[in-house]
C-alpha atoms as a PDB file:
ATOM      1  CA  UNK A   1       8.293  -9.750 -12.799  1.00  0.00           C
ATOM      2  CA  UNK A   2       9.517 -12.752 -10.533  1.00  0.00           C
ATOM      3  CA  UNK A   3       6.882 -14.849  -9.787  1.00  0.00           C
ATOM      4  CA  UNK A   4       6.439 -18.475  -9.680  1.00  0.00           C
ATOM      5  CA  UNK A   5       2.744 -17.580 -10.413  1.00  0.00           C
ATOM      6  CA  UNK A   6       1.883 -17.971 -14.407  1.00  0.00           C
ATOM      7  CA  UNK A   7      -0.021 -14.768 -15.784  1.00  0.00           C
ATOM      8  CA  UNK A   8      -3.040 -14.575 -18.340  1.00  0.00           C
ATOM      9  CA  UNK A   9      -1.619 -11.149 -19.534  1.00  0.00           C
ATOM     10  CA  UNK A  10      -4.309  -9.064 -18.607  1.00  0.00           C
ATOM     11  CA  UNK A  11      -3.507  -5.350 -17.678  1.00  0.00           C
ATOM     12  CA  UNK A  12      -4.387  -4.159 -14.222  1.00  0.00           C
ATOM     13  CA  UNK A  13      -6.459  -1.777 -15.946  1.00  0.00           C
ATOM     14  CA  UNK A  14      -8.009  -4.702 -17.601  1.00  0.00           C
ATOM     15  CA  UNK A  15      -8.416  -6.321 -14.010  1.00  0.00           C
ATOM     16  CA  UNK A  16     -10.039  -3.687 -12.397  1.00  0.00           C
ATOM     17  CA  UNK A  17     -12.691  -3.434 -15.205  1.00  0.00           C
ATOM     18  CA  UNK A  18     -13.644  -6.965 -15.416  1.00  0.00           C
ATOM     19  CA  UNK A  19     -14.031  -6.492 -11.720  1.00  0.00           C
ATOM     20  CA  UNK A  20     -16.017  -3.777 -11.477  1.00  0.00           C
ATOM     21  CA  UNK A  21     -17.868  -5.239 -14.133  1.00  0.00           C
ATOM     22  CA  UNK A  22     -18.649  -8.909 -12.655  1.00  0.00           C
ATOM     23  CA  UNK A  23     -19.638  -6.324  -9.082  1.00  0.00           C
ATOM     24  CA  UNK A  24     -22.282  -4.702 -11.429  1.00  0.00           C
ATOM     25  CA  UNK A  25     -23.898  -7.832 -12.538  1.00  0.00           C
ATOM     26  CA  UNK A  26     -23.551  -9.322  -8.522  1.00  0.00           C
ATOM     27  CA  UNK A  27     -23.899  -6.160  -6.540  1.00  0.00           C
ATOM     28  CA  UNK A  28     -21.693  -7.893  -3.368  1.00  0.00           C
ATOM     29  CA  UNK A  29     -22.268  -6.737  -0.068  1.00  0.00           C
ATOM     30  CA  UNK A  30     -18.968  -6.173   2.471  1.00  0.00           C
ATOM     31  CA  UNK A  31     -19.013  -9.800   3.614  1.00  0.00           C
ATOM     32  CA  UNK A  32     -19.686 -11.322   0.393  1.00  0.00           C
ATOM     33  CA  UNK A  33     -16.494  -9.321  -0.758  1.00  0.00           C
ATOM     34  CA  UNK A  34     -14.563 -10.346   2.335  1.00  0.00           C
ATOM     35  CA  UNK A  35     -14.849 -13.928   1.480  1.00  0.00           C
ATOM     36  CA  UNK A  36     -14.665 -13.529  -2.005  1.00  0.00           C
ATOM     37  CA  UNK A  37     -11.280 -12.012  -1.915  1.00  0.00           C
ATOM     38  CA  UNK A  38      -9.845 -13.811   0.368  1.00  0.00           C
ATOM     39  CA  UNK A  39     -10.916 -17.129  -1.194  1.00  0.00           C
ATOM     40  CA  UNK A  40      -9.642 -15.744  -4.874  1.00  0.00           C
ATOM     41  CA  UNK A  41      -6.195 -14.670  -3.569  1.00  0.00           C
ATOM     42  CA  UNK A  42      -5.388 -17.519  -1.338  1.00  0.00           C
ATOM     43  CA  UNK A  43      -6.869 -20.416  -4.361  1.00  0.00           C
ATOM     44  CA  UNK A  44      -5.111 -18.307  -7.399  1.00  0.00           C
ATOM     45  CA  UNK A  45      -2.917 -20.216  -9.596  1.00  0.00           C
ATOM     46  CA  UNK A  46      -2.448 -16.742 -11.474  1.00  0.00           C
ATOM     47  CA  UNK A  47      -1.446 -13.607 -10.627  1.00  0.00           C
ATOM     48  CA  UNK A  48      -3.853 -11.406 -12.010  1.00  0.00           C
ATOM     49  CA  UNK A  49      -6.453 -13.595  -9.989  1.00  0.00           C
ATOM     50  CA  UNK A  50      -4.915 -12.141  -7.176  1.00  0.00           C
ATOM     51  CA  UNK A  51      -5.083  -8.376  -8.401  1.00  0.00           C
ATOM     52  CA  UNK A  52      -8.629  -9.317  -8.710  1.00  0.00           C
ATOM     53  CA  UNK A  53      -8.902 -10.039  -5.083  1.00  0.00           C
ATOM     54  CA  UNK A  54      -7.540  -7.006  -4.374  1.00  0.00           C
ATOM     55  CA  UNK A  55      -9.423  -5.057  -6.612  1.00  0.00           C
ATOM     56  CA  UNK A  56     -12.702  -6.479  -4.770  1.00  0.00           C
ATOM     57  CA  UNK A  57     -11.601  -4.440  -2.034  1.00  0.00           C
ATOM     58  CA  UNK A  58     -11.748  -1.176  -3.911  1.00  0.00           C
ATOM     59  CA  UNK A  59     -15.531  -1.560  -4.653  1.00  0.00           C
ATOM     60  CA  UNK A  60     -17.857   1.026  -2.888  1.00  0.00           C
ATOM     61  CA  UNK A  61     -19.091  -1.371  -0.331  1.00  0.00           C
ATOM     62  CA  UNK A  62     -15.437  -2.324   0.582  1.00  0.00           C
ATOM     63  CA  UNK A  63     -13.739   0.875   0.570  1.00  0.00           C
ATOM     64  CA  UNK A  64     -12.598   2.987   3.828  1.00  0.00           C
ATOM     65  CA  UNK A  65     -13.969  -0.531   6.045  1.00  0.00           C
ATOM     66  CA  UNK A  66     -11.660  -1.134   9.504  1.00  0.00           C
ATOM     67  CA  UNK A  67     -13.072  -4.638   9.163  1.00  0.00           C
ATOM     68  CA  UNK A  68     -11.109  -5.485   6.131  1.00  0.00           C
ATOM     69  CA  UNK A  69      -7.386  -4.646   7.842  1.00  0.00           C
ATOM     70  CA  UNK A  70      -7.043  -8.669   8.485  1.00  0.00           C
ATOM     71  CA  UNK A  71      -7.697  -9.459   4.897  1.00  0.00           C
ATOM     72  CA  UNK A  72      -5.067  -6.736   3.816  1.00  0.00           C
ATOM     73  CA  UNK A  73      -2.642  -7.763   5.908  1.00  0.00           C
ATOM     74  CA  UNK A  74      -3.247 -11.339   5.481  1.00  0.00           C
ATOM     75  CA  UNK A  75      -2.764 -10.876   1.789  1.00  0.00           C
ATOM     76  CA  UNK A  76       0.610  -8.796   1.896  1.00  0.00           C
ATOM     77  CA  UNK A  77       1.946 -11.286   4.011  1.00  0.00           C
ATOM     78  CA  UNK A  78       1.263 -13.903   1.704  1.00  0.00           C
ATOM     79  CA  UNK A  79       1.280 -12.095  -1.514  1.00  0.00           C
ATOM     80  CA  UNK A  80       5.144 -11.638  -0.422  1.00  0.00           C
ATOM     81  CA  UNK A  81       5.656  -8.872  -3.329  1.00  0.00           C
ATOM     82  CA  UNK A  82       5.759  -5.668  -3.818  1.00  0.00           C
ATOM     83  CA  UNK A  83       2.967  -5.794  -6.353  1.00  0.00           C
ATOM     84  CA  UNK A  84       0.626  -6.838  -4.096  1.00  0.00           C
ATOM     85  CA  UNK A  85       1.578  -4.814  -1.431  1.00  0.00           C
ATOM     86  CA  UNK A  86       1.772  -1.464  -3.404  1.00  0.00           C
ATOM     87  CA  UNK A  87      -2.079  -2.132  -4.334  1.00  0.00           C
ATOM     88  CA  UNK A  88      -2.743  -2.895  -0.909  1.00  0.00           C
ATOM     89  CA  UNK A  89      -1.688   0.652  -0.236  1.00  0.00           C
ATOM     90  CA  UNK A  90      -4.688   2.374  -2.036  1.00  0.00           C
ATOM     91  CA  UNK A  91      -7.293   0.602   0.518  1.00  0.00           C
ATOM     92  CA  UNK A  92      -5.141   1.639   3.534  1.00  0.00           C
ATOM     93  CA  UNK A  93      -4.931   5.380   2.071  1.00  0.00           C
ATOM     94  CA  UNK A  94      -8.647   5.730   2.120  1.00  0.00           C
ATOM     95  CA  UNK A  95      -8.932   4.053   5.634  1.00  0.00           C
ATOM     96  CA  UNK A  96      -6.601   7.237   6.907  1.00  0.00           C
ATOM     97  CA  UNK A  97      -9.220   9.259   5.604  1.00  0.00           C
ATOM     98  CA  UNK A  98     -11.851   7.797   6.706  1.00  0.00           C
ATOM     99  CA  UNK A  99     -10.963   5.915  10.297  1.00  0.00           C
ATOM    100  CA  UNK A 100      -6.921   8.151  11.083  1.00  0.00           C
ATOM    101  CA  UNK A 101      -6.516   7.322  14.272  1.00  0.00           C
ATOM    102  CA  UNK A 102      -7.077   3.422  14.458  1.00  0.00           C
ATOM    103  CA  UNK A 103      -5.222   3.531  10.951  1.00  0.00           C
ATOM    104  CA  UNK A 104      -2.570   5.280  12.558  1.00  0.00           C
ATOM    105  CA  UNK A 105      -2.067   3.012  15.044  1.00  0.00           C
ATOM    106  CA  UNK A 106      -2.302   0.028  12.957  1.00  0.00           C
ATOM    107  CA  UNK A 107      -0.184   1.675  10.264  1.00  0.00           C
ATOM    108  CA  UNK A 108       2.442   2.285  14.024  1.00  0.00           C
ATOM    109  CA  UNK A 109       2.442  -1.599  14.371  1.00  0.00           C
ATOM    110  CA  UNK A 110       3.293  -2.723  10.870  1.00  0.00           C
ATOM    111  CA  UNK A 111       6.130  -0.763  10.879  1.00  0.00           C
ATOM    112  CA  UNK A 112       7.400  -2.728  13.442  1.00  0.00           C
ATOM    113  CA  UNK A 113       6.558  -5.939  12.285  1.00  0.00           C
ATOM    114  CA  UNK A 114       9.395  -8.408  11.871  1.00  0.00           C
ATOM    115  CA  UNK A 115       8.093  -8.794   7.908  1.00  0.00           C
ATOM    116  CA  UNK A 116       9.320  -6.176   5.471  1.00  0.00           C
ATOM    117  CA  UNK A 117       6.389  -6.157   3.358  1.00  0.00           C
ATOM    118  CA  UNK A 118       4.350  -5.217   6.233  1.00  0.00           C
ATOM    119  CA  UNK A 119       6.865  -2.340   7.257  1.00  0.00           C
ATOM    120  CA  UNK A 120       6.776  -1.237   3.669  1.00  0.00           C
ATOM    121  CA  UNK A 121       2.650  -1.137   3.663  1.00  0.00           C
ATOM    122  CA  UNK A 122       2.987   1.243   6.994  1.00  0.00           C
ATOM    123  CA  UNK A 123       5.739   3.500   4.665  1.00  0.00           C
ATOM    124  CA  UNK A 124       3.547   3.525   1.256  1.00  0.00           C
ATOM    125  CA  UNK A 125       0.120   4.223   3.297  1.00  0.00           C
ATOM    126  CA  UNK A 126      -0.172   7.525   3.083  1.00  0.00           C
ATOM    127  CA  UNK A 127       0.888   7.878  -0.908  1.00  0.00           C
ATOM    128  CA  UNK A 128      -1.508  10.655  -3.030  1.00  0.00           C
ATOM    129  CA  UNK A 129      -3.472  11.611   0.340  1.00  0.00           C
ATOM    130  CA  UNK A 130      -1.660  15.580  -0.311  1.00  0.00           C
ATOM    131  CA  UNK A 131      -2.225  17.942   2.271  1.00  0.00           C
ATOM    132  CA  UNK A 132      -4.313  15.201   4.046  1.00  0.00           C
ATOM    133  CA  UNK A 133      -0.570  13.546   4.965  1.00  0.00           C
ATOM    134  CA  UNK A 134      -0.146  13.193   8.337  1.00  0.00           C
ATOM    135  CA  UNK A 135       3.271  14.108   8.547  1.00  0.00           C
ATOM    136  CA  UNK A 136       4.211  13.237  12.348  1.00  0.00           C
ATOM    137  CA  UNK A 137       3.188   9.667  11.473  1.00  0.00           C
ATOM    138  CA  UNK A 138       5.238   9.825   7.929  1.00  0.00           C
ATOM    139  CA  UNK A 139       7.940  10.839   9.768  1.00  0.00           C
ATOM    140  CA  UNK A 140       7.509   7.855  12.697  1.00  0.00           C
ATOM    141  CA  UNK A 141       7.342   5.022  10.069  1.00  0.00           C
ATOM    142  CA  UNK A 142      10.627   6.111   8.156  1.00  0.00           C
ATOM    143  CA  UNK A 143      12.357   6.638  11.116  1.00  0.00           C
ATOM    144  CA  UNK A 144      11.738   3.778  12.563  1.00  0.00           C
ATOM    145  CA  UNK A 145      12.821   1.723   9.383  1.00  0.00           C
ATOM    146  CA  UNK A 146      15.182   4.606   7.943  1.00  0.00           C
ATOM    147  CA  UNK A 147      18.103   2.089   9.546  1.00  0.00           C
ATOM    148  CA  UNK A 148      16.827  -1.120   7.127  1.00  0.00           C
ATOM    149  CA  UNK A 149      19.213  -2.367   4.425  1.00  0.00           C
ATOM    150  CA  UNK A 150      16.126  -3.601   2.815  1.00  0.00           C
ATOM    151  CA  UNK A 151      16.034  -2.801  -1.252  1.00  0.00           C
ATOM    152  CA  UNK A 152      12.160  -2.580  -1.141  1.00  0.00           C
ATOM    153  CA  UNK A 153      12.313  -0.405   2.359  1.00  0.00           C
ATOM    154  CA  UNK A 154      14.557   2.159   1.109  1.00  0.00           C
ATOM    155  CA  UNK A 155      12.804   2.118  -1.850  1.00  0.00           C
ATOM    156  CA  UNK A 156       9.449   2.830   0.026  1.00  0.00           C
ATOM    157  CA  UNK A 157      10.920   5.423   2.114  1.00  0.00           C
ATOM    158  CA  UNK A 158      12.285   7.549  -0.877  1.00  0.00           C
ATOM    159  CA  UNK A 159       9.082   7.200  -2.478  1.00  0.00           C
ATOM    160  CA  UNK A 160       6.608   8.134   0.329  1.00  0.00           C
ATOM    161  CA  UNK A 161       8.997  11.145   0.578  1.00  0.00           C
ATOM    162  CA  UNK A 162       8.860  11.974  -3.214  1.00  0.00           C
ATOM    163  CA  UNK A 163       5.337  11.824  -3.812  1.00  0.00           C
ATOM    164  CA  UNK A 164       4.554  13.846  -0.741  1.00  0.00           C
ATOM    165  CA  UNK A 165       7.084  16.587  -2.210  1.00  0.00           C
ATOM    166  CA  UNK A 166       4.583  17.294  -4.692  1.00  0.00           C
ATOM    167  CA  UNK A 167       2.539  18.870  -2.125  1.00  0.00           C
ATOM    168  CA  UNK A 168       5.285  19.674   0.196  1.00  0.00           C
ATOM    169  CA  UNK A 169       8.763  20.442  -1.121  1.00  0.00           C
ATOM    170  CA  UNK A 170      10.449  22.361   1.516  1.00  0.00           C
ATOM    171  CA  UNK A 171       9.235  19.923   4.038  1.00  0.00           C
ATOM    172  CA  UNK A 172      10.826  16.891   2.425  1.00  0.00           C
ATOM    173  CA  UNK A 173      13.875  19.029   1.519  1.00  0.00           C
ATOM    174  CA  UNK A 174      14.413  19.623   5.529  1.00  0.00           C
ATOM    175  CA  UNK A 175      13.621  16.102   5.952  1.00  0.00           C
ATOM    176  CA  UNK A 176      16.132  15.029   3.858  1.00  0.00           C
ATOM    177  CA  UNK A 177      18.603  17.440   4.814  1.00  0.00           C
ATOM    178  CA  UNK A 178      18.299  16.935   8.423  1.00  0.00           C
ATOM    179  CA  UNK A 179      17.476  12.795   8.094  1.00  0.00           C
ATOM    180  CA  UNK A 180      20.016  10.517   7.667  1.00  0.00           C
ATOM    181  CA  UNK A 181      18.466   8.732   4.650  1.00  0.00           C
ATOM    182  CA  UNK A 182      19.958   5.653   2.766  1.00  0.00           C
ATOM    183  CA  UNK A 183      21.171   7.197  -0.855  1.00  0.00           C
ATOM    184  CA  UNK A 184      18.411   4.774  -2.310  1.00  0.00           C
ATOM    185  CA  UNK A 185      16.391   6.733  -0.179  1.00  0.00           C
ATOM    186  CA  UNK A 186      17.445  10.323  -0.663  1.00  0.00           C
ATOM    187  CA  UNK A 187      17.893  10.252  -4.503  1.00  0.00           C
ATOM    188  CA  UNK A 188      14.347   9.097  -5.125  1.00  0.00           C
ATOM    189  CA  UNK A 189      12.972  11.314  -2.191  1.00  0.00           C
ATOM    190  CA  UNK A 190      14.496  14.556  -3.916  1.00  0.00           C
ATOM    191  CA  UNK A 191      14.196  13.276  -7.517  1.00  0.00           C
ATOM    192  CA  UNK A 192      12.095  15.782  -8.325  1.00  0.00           C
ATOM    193  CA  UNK A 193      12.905  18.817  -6.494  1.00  0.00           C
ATOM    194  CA  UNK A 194      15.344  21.583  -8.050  1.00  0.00           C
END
């Protein structure tokens, strides 16, 4: 992992539970985790103590909230890493569920936005949500970034394709086949299809 960030060694397994266990004994409300998580990410002088922020915003009170989108973006843009960002990606995956179109138009503006990370977040949204993908939007975010030389881009794009082929082979076959898609891209979008 690069980081100039020392680590305790804790699992993110581990994280979550001490997490979820320090919410049972504090039972936060949305504001209290707001600040909480923002304060722990942007004061952490070790990594895990910023998966911890994160996984603040995965408790009940947090989850599927609009009002959070400032503190997930403000923390992939300084989080800088695709550990952070990849995280961040399970809290905007339940906002498509539970607000799709202002998530769709937010998740439309980050993939635009001059940083990368951001762009990636819009790409990696929609991992795990199934048959629940919106696929016109899928399509809109690789497209627009499908050009990108970016490592952790094309990386994103074959992997939003790949875990969507588990509900949808033949549509990321055509995709792919009527795309053009880096080779980054295309091998780890088709990795698992025969």
């Amino acid at each position: 992992m690069k980081s100039d960030m020392d680590f305790y060694g804790f699992t993110t397994d581990e994280m979550r539970r001490i997490v979820r266990a320090v919410a049972k004994e504090c039972d936060p409300d949305l504001a209290q985790i707001d600040s909480a998580s923002r304060q722990l990410f942007d004061e952490a002088t070790f990594r895990e103590e910023r998966y911890a922020a994160i996984a603040l915003t995965g408790l009940k009170p947090a989850l599927g909230q609009l009002s959070l989108v400032p503190l997930h973006e403000h923390q992939a843009l300084t989080g800088a890493w695709w550990d952070f960002v990849d995280e961040i990606a399970h809290r905007i995956r339940v906002l498509h569920d539970t607000h799709p179109e202002e998530t769709g138009r937010i998740v439309r503006g980050w993939s635009r936005a001059e940083s990368f990370w951001l762009r990636r977040l819009s790409i990696i949204s929609q991992l795990q949500r199934g048959h629940d993908t919106d696929t016109e939007l899928l399509t809109e975010v690789i497209e627009t970034n499908s050009a990108d030389k970016e490592f952790f881009i094309r990386k994103a794009i074959g992997w939003a394709l790949r875990d969507f082929a588990r509900t949808n082979p033949d549509w990321v076959l055509n995709y792919a086949n009527t795309h053009d898609l880096s080779p980054l891209s295309r091998r780890e979008a088709l990795k698992h299809i025969g």
